[in-house]
C-alpha atoms as a PDB file:
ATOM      1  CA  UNK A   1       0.183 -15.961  13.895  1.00  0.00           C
ATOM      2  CA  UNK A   2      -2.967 -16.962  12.150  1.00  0.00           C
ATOM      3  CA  UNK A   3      -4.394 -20.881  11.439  1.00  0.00           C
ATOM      4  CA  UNK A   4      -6.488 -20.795   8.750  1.00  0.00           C
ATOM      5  CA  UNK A   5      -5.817 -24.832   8.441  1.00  0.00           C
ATOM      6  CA  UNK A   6      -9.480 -26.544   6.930  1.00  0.00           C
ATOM      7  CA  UNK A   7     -10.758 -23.159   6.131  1.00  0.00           C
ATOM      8  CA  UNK A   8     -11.914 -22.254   2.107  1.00  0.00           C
ATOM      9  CA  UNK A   9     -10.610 -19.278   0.490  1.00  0.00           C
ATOM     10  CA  UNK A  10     -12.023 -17.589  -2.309  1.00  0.00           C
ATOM     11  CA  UNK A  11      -9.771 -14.550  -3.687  1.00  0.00           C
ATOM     12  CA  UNK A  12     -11.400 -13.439  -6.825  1.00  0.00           C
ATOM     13  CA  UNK A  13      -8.913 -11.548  -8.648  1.00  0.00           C
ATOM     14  CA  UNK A  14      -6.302 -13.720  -7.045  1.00  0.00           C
ATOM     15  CA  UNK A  15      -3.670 -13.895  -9.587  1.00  0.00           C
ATOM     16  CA  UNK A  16      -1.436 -10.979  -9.324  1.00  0.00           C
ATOM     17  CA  UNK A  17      -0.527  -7.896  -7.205  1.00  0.00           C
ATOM     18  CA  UNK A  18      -2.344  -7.390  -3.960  1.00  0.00           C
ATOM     19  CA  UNK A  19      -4.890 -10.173  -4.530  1.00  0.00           C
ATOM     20  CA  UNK A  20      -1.975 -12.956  -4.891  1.00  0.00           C
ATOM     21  CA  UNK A  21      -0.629 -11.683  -1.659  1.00  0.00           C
ATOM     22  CA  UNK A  22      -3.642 -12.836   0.029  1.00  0.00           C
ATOM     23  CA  UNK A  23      -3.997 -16.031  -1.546  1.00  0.00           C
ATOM     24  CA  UNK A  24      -0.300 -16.410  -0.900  1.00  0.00           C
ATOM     25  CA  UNK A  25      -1.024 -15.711   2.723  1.00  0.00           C
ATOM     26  CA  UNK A  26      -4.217 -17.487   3.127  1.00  0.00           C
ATOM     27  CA  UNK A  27      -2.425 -20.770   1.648  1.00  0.00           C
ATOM     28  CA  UNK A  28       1.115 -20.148   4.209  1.00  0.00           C
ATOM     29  CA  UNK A  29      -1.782 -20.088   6.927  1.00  0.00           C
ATOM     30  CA  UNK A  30      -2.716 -23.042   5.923  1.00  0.00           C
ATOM     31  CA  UNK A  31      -6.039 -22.599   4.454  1.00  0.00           C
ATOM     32  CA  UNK A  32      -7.366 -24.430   0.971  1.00  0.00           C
ATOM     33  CA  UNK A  33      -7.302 -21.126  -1.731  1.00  0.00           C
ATOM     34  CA  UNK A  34      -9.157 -21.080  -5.070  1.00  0.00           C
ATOM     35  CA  UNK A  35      -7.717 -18.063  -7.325  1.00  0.00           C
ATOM     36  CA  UNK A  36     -10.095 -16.928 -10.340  1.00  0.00           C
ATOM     37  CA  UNK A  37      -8.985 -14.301 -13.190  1.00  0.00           C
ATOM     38  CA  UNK A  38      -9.946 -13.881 -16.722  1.00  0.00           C
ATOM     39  CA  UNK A  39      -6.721 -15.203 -17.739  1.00  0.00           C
ATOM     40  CA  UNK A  40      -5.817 -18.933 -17.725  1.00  0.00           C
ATOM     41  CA  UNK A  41      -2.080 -18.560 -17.614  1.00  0.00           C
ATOM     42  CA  UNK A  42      -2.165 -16.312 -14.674  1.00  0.00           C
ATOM     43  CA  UNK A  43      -4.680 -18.485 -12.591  1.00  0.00           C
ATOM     44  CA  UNK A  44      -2.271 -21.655 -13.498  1.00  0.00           C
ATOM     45  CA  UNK A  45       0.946 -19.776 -12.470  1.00  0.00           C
ATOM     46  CA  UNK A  46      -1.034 -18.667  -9.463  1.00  0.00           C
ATOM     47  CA  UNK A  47      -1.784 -22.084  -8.373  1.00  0.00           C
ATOM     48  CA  UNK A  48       1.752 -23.256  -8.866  1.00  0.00           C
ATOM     49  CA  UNK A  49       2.717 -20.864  -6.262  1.00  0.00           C
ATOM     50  CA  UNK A  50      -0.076 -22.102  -3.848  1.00  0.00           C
ATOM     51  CA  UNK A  51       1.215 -25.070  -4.263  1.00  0.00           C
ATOM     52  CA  UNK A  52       4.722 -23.812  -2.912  1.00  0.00           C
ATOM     53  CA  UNK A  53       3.351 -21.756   0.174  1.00  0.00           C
ATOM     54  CA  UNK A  54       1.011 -24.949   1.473  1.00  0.00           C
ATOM     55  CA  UNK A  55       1.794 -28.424  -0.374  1.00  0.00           C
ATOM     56  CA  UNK A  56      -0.583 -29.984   1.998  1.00  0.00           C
ATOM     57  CA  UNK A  57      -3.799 -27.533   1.158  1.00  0.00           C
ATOM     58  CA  UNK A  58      -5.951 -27.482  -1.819  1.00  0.00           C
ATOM     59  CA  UNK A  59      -5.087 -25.204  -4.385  1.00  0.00           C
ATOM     60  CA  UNK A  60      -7.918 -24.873  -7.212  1.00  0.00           C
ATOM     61  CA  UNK A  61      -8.126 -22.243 -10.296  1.00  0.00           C
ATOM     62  CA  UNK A  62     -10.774 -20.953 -12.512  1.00  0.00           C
ATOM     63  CA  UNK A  63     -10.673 -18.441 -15.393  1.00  0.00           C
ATOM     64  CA  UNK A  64     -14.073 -16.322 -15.491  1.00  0.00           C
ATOM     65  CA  UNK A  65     -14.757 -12.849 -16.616  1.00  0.00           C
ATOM     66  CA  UNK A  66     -16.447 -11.001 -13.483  1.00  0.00           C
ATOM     67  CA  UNK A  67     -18.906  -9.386 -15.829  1.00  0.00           C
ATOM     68  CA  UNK A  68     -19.861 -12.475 -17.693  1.00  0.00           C
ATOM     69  CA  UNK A  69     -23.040 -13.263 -15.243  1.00  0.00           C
ATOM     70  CA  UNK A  70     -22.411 -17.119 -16.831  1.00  0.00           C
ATOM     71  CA  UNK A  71     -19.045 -17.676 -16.596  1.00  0.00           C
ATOM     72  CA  UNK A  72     -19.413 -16.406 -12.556  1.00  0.00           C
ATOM     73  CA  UNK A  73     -22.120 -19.101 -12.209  1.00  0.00           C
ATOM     74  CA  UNK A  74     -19.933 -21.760 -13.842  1.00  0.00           C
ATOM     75  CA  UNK A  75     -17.087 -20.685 -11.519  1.00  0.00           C
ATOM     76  CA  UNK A  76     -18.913 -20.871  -8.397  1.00  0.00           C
ATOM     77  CA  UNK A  77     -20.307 -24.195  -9.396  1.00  0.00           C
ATOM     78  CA  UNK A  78     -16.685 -25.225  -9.934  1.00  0.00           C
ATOM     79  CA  UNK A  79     -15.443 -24.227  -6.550  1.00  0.00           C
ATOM     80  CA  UNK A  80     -19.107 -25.821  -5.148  1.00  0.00           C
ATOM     81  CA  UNK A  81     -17.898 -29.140  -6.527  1.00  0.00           C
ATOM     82  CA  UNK A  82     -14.568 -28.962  -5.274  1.00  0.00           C
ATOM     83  CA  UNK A  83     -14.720 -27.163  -1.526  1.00  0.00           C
ATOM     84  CA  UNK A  84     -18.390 -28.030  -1.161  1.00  0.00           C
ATOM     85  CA  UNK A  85     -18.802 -24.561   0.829  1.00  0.00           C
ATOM     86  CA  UNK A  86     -16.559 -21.368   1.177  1.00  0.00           C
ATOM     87  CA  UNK A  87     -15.848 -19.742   4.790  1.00  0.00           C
ATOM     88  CA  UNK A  88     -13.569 -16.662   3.448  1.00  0.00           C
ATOM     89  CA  UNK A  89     -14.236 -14.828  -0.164  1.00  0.00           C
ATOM     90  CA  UNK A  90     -12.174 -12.150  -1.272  1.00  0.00           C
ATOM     91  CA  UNK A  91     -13.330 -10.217  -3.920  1.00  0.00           C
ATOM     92  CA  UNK A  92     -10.809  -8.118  -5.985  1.00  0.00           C
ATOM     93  CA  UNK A  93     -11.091  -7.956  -9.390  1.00  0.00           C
ATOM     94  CA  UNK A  94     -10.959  -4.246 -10.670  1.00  0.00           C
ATOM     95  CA  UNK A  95      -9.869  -2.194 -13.753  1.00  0.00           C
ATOM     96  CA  UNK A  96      -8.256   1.282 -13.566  1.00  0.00           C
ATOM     97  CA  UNK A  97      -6.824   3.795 -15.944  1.00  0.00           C
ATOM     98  CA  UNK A  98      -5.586   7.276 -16.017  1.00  0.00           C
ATOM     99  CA  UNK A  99      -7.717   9.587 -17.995  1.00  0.00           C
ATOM    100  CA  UNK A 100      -9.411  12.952 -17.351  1.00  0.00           C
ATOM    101  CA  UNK A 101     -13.268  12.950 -17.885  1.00  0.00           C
ATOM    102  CA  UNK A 102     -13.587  15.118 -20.429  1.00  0.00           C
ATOM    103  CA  UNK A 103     -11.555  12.650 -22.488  1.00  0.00           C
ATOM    104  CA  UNK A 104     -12.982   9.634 -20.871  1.00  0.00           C
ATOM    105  CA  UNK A 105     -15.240   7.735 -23.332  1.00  0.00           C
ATOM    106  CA  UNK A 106     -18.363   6.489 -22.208  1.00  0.00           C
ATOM    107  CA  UNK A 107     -17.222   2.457 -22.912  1.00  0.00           C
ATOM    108  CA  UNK A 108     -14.517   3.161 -20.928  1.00  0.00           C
ATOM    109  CA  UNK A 109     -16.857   4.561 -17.699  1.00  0.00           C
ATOM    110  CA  UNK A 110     -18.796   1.589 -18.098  1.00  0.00           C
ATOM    111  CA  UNK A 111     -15.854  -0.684 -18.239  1.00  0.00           C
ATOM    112  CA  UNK A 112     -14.704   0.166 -14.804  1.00  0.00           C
ATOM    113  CA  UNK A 113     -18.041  -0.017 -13.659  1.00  0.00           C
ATOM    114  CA  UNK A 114     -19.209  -3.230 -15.215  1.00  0.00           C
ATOM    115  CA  UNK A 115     -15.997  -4.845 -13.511  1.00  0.00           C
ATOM    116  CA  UNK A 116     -15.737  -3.335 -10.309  1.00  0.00           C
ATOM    117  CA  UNK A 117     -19.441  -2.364  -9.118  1.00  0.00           C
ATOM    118  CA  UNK A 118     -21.394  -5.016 -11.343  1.00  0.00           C
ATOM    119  CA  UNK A 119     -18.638  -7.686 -11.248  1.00  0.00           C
ATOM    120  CA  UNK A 120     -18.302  -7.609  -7.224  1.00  0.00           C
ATOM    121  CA  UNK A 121     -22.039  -7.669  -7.290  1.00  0.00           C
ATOM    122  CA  UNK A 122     -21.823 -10.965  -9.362  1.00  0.00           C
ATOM    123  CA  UNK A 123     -19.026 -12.753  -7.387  1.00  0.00           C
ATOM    124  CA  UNK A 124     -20.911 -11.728  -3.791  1.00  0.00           C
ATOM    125  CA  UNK A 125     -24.457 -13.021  -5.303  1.00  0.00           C
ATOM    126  CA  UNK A 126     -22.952 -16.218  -6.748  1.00  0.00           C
ATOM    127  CA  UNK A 127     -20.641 -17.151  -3.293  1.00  0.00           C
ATOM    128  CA  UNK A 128     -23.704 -16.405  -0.747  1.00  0.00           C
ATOM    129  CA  UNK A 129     -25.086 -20.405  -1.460  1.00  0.00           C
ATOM    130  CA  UNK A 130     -21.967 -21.215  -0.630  1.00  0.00           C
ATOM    131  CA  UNK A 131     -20.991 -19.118   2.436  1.00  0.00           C
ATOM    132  CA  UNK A 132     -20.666 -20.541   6.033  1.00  0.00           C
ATOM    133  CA  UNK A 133     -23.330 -19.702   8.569  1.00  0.00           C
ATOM    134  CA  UNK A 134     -22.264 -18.611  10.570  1.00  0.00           C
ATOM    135  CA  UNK A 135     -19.079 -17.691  10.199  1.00  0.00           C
ATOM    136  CA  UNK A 136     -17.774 -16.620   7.115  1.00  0.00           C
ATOM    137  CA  UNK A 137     -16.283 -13.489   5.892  1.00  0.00           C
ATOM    138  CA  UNK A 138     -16.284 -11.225   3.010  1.00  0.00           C
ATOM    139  CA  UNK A 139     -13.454  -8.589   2.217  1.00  0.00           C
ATOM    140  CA  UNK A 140     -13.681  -6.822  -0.674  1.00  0.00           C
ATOM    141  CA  UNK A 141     -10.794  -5.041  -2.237  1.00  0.00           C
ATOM    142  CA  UNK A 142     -11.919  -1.116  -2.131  1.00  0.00           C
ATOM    143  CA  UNK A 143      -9.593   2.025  -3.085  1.00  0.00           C
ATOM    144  CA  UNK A 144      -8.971   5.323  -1.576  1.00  0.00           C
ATOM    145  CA  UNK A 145     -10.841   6.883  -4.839  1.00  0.00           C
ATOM    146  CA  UNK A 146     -13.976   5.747  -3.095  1.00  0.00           C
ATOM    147  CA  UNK A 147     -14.054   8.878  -0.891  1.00  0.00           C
ATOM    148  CA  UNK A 148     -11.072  11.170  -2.244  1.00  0.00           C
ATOM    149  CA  UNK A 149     -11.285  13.123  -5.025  1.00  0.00           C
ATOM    150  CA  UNK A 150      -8.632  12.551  -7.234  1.00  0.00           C
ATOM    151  CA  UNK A 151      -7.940  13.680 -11.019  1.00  0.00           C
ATOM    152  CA  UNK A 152      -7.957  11.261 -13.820  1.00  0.00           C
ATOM    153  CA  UNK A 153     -10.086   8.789 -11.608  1.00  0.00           C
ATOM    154  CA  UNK A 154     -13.688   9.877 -11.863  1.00  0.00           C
ATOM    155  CA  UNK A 155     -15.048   6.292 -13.228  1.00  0.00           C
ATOM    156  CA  UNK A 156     -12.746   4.605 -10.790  1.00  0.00           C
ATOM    157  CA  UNK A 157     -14.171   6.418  -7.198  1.00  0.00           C
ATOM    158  CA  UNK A 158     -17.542   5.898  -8.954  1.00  0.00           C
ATOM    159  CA  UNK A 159     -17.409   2.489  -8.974  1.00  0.00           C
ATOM    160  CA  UNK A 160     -15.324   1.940  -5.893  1.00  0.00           C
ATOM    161  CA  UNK A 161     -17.935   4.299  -3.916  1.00  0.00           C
ATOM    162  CA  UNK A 162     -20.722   2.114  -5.126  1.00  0.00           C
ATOM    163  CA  UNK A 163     -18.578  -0.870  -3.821  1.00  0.00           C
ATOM    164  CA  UNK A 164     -18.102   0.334  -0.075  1.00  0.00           C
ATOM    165  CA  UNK A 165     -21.745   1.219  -0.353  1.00  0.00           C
ATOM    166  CA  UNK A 166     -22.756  -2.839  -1.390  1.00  0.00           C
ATOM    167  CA  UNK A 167     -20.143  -3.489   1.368  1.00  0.00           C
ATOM    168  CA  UNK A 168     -22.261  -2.056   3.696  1.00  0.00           C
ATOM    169  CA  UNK A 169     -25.738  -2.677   2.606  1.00  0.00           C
ATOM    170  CA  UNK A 170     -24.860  -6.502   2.626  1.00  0.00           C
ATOM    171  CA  UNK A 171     -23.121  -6.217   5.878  1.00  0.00           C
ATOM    172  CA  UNK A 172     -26.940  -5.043   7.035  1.00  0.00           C
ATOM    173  CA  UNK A 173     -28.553  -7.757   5.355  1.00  0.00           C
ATOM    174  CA  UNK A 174     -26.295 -10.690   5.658  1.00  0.00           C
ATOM    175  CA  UNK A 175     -25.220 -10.249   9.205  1.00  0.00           C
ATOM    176  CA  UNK A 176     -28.170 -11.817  10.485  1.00  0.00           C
ATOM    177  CA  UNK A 177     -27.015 -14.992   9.097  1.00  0.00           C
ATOM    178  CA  UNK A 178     -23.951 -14.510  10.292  1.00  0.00           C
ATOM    179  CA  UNK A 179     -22.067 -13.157   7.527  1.00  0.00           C
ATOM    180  CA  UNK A 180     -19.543 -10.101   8.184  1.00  0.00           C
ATOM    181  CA  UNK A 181     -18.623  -8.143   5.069  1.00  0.00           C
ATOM    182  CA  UNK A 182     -15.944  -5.286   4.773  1.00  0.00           C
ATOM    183  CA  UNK A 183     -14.028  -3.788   3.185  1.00  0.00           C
ATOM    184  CA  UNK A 184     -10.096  -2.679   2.891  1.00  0.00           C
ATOM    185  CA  UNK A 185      -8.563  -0.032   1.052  1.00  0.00           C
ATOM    186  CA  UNK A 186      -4.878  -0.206   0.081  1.00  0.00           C
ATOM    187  CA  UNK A 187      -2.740   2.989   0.322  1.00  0.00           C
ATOM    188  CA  UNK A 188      -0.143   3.226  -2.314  1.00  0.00           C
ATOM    189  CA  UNK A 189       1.425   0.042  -2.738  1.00  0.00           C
ATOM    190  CA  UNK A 190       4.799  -0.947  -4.648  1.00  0.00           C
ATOM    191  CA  UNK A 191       5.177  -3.388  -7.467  1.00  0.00           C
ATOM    192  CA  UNK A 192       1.867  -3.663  -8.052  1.00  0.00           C
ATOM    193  CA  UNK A 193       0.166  -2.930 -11.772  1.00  0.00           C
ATOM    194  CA  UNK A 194      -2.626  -0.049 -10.838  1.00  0.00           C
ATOM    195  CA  UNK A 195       0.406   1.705  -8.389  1.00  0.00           C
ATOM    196  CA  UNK A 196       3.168   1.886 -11.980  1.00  0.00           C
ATOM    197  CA  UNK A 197       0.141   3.103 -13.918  1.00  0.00           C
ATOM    198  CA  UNK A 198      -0.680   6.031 -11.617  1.00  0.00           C
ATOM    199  CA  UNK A 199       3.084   6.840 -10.889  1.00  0.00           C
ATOM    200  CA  UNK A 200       5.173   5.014 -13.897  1.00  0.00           C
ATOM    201  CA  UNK A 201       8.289   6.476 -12.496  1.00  0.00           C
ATOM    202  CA  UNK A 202      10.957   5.672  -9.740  1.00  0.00           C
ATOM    203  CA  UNK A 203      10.707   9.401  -8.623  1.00  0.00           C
ATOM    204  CA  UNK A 204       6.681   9.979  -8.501  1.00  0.00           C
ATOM    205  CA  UNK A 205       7.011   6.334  -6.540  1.00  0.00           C
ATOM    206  CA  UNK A 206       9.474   8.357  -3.888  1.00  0.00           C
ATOM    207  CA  UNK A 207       7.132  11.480  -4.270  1.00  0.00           C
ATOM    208  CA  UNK A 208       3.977   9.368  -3.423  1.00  0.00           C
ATOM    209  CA  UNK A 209       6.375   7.560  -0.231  1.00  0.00           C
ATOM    210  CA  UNK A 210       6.568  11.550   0.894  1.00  0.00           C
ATOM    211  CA  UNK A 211       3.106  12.231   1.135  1.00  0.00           C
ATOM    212  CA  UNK A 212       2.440   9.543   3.632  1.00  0.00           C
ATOM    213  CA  UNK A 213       2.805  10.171   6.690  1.00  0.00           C
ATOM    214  CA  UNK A 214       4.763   6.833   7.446  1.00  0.00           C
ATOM    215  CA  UNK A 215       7.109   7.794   4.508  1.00  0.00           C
ATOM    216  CA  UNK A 216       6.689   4.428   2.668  1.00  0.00           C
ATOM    217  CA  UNK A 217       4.911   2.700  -0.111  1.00  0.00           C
ATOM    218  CA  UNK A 218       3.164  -0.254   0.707  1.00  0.00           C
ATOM    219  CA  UNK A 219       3.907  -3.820   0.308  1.00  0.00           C
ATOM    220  CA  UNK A 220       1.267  -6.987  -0.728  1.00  0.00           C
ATOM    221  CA  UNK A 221       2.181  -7.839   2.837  1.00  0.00           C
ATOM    222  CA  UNK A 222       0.923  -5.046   4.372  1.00  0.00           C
ATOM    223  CA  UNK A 223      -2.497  -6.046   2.818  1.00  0.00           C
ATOM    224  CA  UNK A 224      -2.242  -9.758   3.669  1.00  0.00           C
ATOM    225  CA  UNK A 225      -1.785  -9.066   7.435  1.00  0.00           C
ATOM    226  CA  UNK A 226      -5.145  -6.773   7.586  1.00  0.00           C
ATOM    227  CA  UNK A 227      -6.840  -9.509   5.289  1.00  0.00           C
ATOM    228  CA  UNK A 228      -5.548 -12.238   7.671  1.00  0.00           C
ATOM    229  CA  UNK A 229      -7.460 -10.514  10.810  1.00  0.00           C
ATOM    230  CA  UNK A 230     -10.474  -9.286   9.153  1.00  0.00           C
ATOM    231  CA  UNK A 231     -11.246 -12.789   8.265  1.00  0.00           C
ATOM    232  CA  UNK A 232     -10.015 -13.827  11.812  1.00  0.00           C
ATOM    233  CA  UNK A 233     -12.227 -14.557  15.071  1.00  0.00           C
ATOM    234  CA  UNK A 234     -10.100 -11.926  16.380  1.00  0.00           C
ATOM    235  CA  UNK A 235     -12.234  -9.516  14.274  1.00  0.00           C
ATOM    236  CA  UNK A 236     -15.663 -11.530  14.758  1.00  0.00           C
ATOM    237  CA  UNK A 237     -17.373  -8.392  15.633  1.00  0.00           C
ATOM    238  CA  UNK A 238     -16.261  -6.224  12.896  1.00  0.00           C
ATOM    239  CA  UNK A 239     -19.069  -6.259  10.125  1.00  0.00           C
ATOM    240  CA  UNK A 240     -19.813  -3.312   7.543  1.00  0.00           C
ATOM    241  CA  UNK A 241     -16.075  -1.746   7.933  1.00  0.00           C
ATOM    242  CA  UNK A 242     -14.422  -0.075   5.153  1.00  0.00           C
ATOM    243  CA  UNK A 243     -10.729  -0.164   6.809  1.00  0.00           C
ATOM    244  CA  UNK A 244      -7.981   2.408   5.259  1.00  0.00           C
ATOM    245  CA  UNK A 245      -4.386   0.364   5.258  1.00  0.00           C
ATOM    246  CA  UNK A 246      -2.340   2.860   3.925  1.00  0.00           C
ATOM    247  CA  UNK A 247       0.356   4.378   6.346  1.00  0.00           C
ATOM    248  CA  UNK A 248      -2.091   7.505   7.110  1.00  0.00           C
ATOM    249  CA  UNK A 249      -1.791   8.830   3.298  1.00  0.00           C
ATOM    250  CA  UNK A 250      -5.908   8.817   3.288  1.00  0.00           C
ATOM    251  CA  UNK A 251      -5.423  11.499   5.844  1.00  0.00           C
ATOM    252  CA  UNK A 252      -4.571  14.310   3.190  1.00  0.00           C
ATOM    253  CA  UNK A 253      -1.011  13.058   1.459  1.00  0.00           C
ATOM    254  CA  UNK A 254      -3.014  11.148  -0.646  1.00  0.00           C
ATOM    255  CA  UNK A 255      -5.261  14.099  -2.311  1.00  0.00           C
ATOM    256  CA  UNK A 256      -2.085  15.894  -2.676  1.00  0.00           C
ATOM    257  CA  UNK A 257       0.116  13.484  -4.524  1.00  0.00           C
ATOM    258  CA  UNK A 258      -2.508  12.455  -6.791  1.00  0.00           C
ATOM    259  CA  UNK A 259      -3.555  16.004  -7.740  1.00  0.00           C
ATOM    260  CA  UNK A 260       0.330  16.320  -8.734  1.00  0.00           C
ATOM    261  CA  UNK A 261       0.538  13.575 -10.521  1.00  0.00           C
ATOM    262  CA  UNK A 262      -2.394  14.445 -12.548  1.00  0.00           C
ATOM    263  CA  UNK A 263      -0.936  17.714 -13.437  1.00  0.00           C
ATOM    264  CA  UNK A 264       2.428  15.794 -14.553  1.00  0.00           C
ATOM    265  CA  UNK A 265       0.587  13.221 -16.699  1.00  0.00           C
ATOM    266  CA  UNK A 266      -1.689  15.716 -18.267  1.00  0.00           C
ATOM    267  CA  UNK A 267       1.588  17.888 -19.087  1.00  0.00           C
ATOM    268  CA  UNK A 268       3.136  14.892 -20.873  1.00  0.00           C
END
C-alpha cells in the first residue's frame, strides 16, 4: 500500500516491541532503516531482520544511550556518513516502571525523564542537520499517560506530557522548513515489554482487551500502519498531531483498567 523505496528511516529505539514493528514495516516498504538502542546485541539482531523484510535496502545499526548528549552526536554522524540525509525519524526510546509516587525515588523520576523528555530532545536536535526540506517527517512514540491520569505512572505522563508538548512546539517552528512532526500514542498493545509490565498476567491482558471499546489488545501492526501514513504524502498536511491508536480505550476504558490494575499491584 505504501512505497517508501529510496526513502531514509531513522527509528530510534528500533530494536524491539513497537519500534521494531516500524522499522520492520518501513524496510517491507521498501525504505533504507537505521535502528539505534543502547544495546549492541539487540541493534545487530534488529538489522538481521531488516535484512529479511528488504534484502535490497540498506539496513544500518548503532548502539547509543539517548541521554548520553555524545554518543547521540556520534550516532547521527554515523547515519550522516552512511544515508547522507534522513527523510523519516522515528523517535522511541522510553523507560517505564510501575511504582506509586510516594515510593518513587527521585533517580528513578529523573530516569524516565532524562530518557524520554531529554533523550527525544537529543535525538530531534541531532537529526534536524540531517532532515529533508522539505519533506521529511518526525513521529515520535508518545503514551496515553501523557493526558490520563493513571496510578503508578506519575514520572511516566510527566515526561510523555512534556514530549507531546516538544511535539508541538517543533511542529510550530520546523514547519516552515517543511518539517511535519507528530506524534502517536499506542493503546494497549500485546507482546510488547512496557504492556507485560503494567499487566504481567494473561487475565489483566483480557481485562485490559474489555475496557476497549474494540475489545482487543493491540498489535505492533496496528502501530506500523498509522506510522506508515503519518510519514506518507497522504498525510502531508498533518503537522503538530498527537494521534491516539488505541481501539477507543483513551476514551475512558483506559483510566479504568489502569486504576484497577494499580489497586491489584499495590495489593500484591
Amino acid at each position: 500500500m505504501f512505497d517508501y523505496q529510496g526513502k531514509n528511516v531513522v527509528v530510534v529505539g528500533g530494536t524491539s516491541g513497537i519500534n521494531l514493528g516500524i522499522a520492520i514495516a518501513f524496510a517491507q516498504a521498501g525504505a533504507n532503516v537505521a535502528v539505534a538502542s543502547r544495546s549492541q546485541d539487540k541493534v545487530n539482531n534488529a538489522v538481521s531482520q531488516l535484512q529479511a523484510a528488504n534484502p535490497h535496502g540498506k539496513t544500518i545499526g548503532v548502539s547509543f544511550d539517548v541521554r548520553d548528549l555524545a554518543a547521540v552526536k556520534a550516532g547521527f554522524a554515523y547515519v550522516a556518513e552512511q544515508f547522507g540525509h534522513i527523510d523519516i525519524l522515528v523517535s522511541g526510546a522510553a523507560g517505564n516502571f510501575p511504582a506509586t509516587a510516594a515510593n518513587l525515588s527521585e533517580n528513578g523520576f529523573k530516569s524516565v525523564m532524562d530518557i524520554d523528555l531529554l533523550g527525544s530532545f537529543q535525538v530531534l536536535k541531532q537529526a534536524y542537520p540531517l532532515l529533508t526540506r522539505p519533506g521529511a517527517s518526525i513521529i515520535q512514540i508518545s503514551a496515553p499517560q501523557a493526558y490520563i491520569a493513571m496510578p503508578m505512572q506519575a514520572h511516566v505522563s510527566a515526561a510523555k506530557a512534556g514530549v507531546d508538548m516538544l511535539t508541538k512546539s517543533l511542529a510550530l517552528e520546523w514547519g516552515v522548513e517543511g518539517i511535519r512532526v507528530n506524534s502517536l500514542v499506542p493503546g494497549p498493545i500485546a507482546d510488547t515489554e512496557g504492556f507485560n509490565r503494567l499487566a504481567p498476567s494473561e487475565a489483566l491482558q483480557q481485562r485490559v482487551a474489555q475496557s476497549v471499546p474494540l475489545q482487543r489488545n493491540g498489535q505492533c501492526q496496528d502501530i506500523a500502519n498509522a506510522a506508515l501514513f503519518l510519514a506518507s504524502p497522504m498525510a502531508n498536511y498533518i503537522t503538530g498531531t498527537v494521534l491516539p491508536v488505541d481501539g477507543g480505550w483513551s476514551l475512558g476504558g483506559a483510566s479504568m483498567a489502569m486504576s484497577e490494575l494499580g489497586k491489584l499491584a499495590q495489593m500484591r
